[in-house]
Protein backbone atom coordinates (compact mmCIF):
# COMPACT_ATOMS: atom_id res chain seq x y z
CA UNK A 1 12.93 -5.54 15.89
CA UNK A 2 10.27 -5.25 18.25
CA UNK A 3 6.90 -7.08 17.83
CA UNK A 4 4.14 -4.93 19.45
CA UNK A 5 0.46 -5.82 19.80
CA UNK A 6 -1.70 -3.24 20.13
CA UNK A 7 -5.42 -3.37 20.80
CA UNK A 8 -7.60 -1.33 18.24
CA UNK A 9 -11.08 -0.15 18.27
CA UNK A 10 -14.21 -2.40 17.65
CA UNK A 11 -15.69 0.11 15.46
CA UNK A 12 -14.91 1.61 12.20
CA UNK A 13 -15.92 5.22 12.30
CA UNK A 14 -16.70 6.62 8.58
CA UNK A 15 -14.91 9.51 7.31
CA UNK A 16 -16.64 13.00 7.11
CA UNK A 17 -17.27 14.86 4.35
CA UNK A 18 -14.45 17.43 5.12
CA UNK A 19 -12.03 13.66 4.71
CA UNK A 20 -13.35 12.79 1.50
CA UNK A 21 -13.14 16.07 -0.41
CA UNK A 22 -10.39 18.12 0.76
CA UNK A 23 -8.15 17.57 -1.84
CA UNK A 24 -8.98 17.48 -5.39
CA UNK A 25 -7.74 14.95 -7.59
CA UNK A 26 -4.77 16.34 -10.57
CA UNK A 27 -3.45 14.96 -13.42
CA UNK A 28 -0.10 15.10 -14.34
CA UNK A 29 1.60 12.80 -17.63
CA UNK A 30 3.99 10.68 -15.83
CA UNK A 31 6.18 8.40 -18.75
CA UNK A 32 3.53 8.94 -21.36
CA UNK A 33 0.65 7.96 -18.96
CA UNK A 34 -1.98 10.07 -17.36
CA UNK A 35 -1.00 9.34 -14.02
CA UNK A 36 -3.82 11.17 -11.37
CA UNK A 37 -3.00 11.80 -7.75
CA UNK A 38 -4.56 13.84 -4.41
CA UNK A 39 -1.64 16.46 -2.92
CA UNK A 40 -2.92 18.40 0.72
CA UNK A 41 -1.15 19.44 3.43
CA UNK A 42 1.19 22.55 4.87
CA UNK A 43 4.11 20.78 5.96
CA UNK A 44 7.63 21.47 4.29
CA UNK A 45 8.13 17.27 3.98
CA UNK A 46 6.65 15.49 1.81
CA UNK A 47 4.77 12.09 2.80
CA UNK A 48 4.64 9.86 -0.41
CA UNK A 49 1.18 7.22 0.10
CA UNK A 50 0.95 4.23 -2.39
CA UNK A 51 -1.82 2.37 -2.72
CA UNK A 52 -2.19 -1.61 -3.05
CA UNK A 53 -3.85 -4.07 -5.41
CA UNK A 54 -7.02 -2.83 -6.74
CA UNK A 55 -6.90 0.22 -5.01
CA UNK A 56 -6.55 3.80 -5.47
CA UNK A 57 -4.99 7.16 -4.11
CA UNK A 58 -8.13 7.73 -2.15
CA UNK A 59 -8.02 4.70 0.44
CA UNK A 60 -5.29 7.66 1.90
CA UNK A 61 -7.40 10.44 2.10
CA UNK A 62 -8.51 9.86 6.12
CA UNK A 63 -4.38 9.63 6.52
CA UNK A 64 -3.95 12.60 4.32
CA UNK A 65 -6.13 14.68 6.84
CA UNK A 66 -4.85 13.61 10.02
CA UNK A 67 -1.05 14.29 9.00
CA UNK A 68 -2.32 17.91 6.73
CA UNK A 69 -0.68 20.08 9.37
CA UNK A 70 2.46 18.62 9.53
CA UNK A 71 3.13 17.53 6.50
CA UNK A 72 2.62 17.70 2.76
CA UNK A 73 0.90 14.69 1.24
CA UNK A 74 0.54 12.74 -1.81
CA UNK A 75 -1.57 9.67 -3.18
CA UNK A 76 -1.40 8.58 -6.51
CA UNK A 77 -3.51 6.23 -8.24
CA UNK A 78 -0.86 3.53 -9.99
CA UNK A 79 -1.12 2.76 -13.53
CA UNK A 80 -4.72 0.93 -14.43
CA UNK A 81 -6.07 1.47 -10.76
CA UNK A 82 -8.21 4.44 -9.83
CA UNK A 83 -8.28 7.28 -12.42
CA UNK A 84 -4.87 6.92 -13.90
CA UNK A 85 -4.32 5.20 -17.18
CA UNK A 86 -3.70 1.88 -17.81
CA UNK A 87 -0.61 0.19 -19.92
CA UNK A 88 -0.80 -3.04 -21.84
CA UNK A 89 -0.98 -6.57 -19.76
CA UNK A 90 2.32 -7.19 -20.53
CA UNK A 91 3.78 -4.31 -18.30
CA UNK A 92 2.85 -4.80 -15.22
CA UNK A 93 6.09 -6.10 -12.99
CA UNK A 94 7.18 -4.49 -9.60
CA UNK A 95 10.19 -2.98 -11.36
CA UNK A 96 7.93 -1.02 -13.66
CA UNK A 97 5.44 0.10 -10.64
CA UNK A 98 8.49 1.13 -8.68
CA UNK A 99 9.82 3.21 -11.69
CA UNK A 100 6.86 5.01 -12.56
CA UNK A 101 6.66 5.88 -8.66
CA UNK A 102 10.52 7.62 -8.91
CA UNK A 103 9.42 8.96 -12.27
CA UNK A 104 6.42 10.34 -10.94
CA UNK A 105 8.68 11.77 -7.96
CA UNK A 106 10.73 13.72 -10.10
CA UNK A 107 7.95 15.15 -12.32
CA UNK A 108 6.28 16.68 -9.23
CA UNK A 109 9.93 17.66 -7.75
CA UNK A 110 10.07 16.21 -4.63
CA UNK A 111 11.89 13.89 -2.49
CA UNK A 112 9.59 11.78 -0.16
CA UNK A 113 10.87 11.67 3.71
CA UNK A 114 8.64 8.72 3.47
CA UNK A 115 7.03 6.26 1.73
CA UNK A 116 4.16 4.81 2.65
CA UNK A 117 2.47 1.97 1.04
CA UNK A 118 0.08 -0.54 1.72
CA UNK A 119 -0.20 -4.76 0.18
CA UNK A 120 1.34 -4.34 -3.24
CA UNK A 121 1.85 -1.12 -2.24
CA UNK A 122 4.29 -1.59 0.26
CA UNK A 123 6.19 -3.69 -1.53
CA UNK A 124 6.51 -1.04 -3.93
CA UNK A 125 7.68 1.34 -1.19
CA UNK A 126 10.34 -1.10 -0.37
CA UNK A 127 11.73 -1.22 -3.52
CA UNK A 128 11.62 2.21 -3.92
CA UNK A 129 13.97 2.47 -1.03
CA UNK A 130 16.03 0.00 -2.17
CA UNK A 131 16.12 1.05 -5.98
CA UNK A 132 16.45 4.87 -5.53
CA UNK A 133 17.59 5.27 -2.23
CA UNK A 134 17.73 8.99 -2.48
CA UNK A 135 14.21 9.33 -2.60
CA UNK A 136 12.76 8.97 0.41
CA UNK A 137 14.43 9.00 4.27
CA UNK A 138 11.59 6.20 5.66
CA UNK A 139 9.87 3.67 4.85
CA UNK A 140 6.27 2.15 5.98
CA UNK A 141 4.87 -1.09 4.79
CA UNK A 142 1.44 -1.75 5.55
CA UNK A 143 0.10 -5.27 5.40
CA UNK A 144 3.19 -5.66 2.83
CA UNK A 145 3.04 -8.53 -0.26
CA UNK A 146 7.48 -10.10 0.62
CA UNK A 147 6.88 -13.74 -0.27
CA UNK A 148 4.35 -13.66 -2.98
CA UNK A 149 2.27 -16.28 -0.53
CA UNK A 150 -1.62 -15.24 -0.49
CA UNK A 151 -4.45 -16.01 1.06
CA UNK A 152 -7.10 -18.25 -0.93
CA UNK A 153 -4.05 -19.97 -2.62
CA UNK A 154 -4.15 -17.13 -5.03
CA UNK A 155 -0.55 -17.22 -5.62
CA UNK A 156 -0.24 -21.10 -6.56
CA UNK A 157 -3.14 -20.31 -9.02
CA UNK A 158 -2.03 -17.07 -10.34
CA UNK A 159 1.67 -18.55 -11.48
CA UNK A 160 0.29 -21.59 -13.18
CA UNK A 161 -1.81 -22.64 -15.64
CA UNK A 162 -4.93 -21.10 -14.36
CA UNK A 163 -3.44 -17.60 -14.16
CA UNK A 164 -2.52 -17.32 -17.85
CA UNK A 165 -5.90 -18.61 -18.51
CA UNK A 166 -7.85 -16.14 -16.78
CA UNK A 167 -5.36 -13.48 -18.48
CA UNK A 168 -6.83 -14.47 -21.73
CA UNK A 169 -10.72 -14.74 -20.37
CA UNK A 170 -10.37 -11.32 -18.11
CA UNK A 171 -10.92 -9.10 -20.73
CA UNK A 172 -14.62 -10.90 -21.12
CA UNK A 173 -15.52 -11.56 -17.88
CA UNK A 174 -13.43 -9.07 -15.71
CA UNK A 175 -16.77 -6.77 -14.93
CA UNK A 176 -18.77 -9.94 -13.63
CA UNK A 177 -16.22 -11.59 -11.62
CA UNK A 178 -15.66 -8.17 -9.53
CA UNK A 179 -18.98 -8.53 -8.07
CA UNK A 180 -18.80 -8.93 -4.04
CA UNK A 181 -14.93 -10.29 -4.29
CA UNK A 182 -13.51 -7.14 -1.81
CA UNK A 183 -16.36 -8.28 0.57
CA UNK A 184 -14.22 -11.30 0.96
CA UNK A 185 -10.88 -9.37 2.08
CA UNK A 186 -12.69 -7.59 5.02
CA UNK A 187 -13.48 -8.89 8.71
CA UNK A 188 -17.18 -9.13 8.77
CA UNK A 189 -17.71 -6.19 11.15
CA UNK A 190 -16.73 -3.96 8.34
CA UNK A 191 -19.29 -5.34 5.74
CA UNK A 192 -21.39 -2.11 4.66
CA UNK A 193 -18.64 0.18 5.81
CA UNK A 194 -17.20 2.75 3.52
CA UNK A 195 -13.89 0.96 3.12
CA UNK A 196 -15.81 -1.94 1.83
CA UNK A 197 -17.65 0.10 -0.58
CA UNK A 198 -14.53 2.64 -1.69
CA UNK A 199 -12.42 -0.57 -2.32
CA UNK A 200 -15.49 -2.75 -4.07
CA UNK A 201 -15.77 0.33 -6.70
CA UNK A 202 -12.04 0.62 -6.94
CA UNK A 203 -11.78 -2.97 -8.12
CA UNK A 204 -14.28 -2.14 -10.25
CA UNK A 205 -12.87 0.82 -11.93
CA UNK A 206 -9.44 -1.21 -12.20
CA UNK A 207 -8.60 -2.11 -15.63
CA UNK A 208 -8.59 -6.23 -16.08
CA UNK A 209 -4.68 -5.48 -17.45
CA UNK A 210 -3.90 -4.03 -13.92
CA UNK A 211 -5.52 -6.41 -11.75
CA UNK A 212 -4.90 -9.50 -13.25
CA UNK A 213 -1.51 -8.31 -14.62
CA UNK A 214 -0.13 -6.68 -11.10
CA UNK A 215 -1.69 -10.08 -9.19
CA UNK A 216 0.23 -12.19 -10.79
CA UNK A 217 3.73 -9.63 -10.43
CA UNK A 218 3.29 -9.83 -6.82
CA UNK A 219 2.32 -13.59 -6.81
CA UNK A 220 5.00 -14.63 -9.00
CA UNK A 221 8.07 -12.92 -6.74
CA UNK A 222 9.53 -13.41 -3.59
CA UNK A 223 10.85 -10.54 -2.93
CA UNK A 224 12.71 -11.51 0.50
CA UNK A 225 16.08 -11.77 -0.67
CA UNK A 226 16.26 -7.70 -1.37
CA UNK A 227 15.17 -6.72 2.04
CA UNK A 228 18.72 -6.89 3.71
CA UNK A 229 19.65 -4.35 1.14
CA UNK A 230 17.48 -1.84 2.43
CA UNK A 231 18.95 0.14 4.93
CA UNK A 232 16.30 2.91 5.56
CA UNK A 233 14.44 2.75 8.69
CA UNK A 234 11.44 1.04 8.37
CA UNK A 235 8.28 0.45 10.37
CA UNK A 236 6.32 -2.70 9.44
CA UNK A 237 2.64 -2.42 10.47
CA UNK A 238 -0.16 -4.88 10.07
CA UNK A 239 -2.88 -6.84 11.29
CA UNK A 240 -2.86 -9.77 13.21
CA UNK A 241 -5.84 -11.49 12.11
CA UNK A 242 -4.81 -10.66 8.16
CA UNK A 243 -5.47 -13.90 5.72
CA UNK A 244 -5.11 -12.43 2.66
CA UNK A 245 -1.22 -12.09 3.26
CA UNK A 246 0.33 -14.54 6.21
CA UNK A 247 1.51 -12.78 9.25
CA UNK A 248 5.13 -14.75 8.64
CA UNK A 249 5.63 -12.14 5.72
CA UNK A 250 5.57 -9.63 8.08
CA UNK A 251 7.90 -11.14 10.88
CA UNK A 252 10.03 -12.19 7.90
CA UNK A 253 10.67 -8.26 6.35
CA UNK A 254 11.19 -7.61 10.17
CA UNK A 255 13.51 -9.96 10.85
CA UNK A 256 15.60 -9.34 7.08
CA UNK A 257 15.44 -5.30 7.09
CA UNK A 258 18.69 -3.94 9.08
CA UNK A 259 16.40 -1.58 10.37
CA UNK A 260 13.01 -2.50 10.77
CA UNK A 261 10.16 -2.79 13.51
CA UNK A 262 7.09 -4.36 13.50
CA UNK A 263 3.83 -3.29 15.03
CA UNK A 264 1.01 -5.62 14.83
CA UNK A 265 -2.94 -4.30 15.59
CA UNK A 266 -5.08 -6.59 17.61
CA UNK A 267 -8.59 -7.25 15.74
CA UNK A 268 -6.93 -5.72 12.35
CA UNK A 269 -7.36 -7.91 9.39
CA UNK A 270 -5.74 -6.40 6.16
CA UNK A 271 -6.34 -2.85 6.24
CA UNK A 272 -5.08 -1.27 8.81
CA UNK A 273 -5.88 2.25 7.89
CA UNK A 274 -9.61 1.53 7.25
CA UNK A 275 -9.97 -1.05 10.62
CA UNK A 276 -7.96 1.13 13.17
CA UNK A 277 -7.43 4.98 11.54
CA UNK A 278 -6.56 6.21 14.50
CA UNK A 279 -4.18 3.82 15.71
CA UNK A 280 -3.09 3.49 12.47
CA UNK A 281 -2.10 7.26 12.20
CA UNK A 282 -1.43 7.20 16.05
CA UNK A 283 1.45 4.67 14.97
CA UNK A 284 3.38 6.30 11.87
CA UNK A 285 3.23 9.70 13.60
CA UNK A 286 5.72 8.41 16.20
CA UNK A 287 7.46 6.66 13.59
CA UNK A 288 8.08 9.21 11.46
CA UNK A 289 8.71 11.99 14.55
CA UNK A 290 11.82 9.68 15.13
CA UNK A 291 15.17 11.15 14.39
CA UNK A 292 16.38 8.55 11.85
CA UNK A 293 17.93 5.48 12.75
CA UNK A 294 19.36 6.52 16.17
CA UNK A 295 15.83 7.07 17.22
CA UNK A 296 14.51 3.62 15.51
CA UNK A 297 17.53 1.87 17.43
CA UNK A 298 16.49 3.31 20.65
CA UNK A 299 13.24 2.09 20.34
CA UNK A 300 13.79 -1.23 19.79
CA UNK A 301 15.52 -1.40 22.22
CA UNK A 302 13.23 -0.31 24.75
């Protein structure tokens, strides 16, 4: 494992047009759900992008462009998030996300050489590797979700009392309580940015099922015990100034995956892809350029 700051830019740069819109969003019925998702690229490997909590396939479209020469890329939007369709309250587990990921894989034919996801997302990833190994070579966990500890207390309120309450008031209240919340999960020099903005309408657009139902998954799991059974190589990459998941998650799926490294990004809160894009892709390019685990075993240690 090797723990490497590195410094990232002051400014968040928004994406061009050509970023946005270069690859239209399909549809494709993954286990009896409309399940939508962005594919681009030239590259004979596939790169597999999941997106976190209250999210969508599109916070991967500026990481979709960089890598569209060398490889082929996908985003999908998970069930109730983004454009896909959303399954009843009582579905929503990691096990089920992680499924309908594999399903999803094998409905579009392909075999990831990575995975990358981000929060929930990467979490997902993991489990993915560790639940159908054969489906992706690599693994990349941004800002990953391992103990179930957030920021805000979230996860103490989400697995008691409280969280089965707001399951039943959600369905009332869910538009008015998304107002300004993402604002809350970025550093304030990103306020106004188009991060902010693309994830305050995704959280929007999120059914109440998927947000309140996939919250309290994550919340409710500590997924740490599964990580020694993960063998892929795996690069770990986050912020070190992120409170919405504690920086000892991180260190901890370091420390627990056989074959992991962890790159933190000074001045990165929780999104490393939005915060630092070019660092960001500056980072997984190596990682994924490496030849397997010899490579990842040379560079740690380095």
């Amino acid at each position: 494992m090797a723990d490497s700051p590195r410094r990232s830019s002051t400014r968040l740069p928004d994406p061009t047009p050509d970023v946005l819109y270069f690859s239209p969003m399909k549809y494709i019925q993954v286990n009896g759900l409309k399940t939508a998702y962005y594919v681009a690229g030239k590259g004979e490997r596939d790169i597999l992008f999941i997106h976190g909590w209250a999210a969508s396939g599109r916070m991967w479209l500026r990481s979709m462009w960089s890598l569209r020469h060398t490889y082929r890329t996908w985003a999908l939007d998970l069930p109730g998030f983004g454009r896909s369709e959303s399954p009843p309250i009582d579905w929503y587990t990691t096990e089920h996300y992680t499924d309908h990921v594999a399903a999803f894989c094998e409905a579009t034919g392909i075999r990831p050489y990575a995975a990358i996801g981000h929060s929930m997302g990467g979490r997902i990833a993991l489990d993915l590797a560790r639940r159908y190994p054969h489906l992706a070579e690599k693994v990349i966990a941004a800002s990953p979700t391992i103990t179930g500890k957030l920021g805000f207390n979230l996860n103490i309120l989400m697995a008691g009392g409280f969280g089965k309450a707001l399951v039943r008031l959600s369905r009332h209240v869910w538009p008015l309580a998304t107002a300004g919340v993402m604002s809350t999960y970025w550093t304030p020099r990103f306020l106004g940015s188009e991060g902010v903005k693309r994830s305050t309408d995704d959280l929007r657009r999120s059914s109440w099922q998927a947000a309140i139902g996939s919250l309290r998954a994550v919340a409710s799991e500590d997924y740490s015990p599964y990580l020694p059974d993960i063998s892929h190589p795996t690069l770990i990459i986050c912020g070190q100034r992120d409170y919405t998941v504690p920086a000892n998650d991180f260190r901890l799926a370091a420390r627990s995956l056989p074959n992991a490294r962890l790159v933190m990004l000074d001045q990165v809160h929780h999104w490393p892809a939005d915060e630092a894009p070019h660092l960001f892709v500056e980072t997984i390019q190596s990682f994924l350029a490496e030849n397997g685990r010899e490579g990842l075993r040379a560079s740690n240690n380095e």
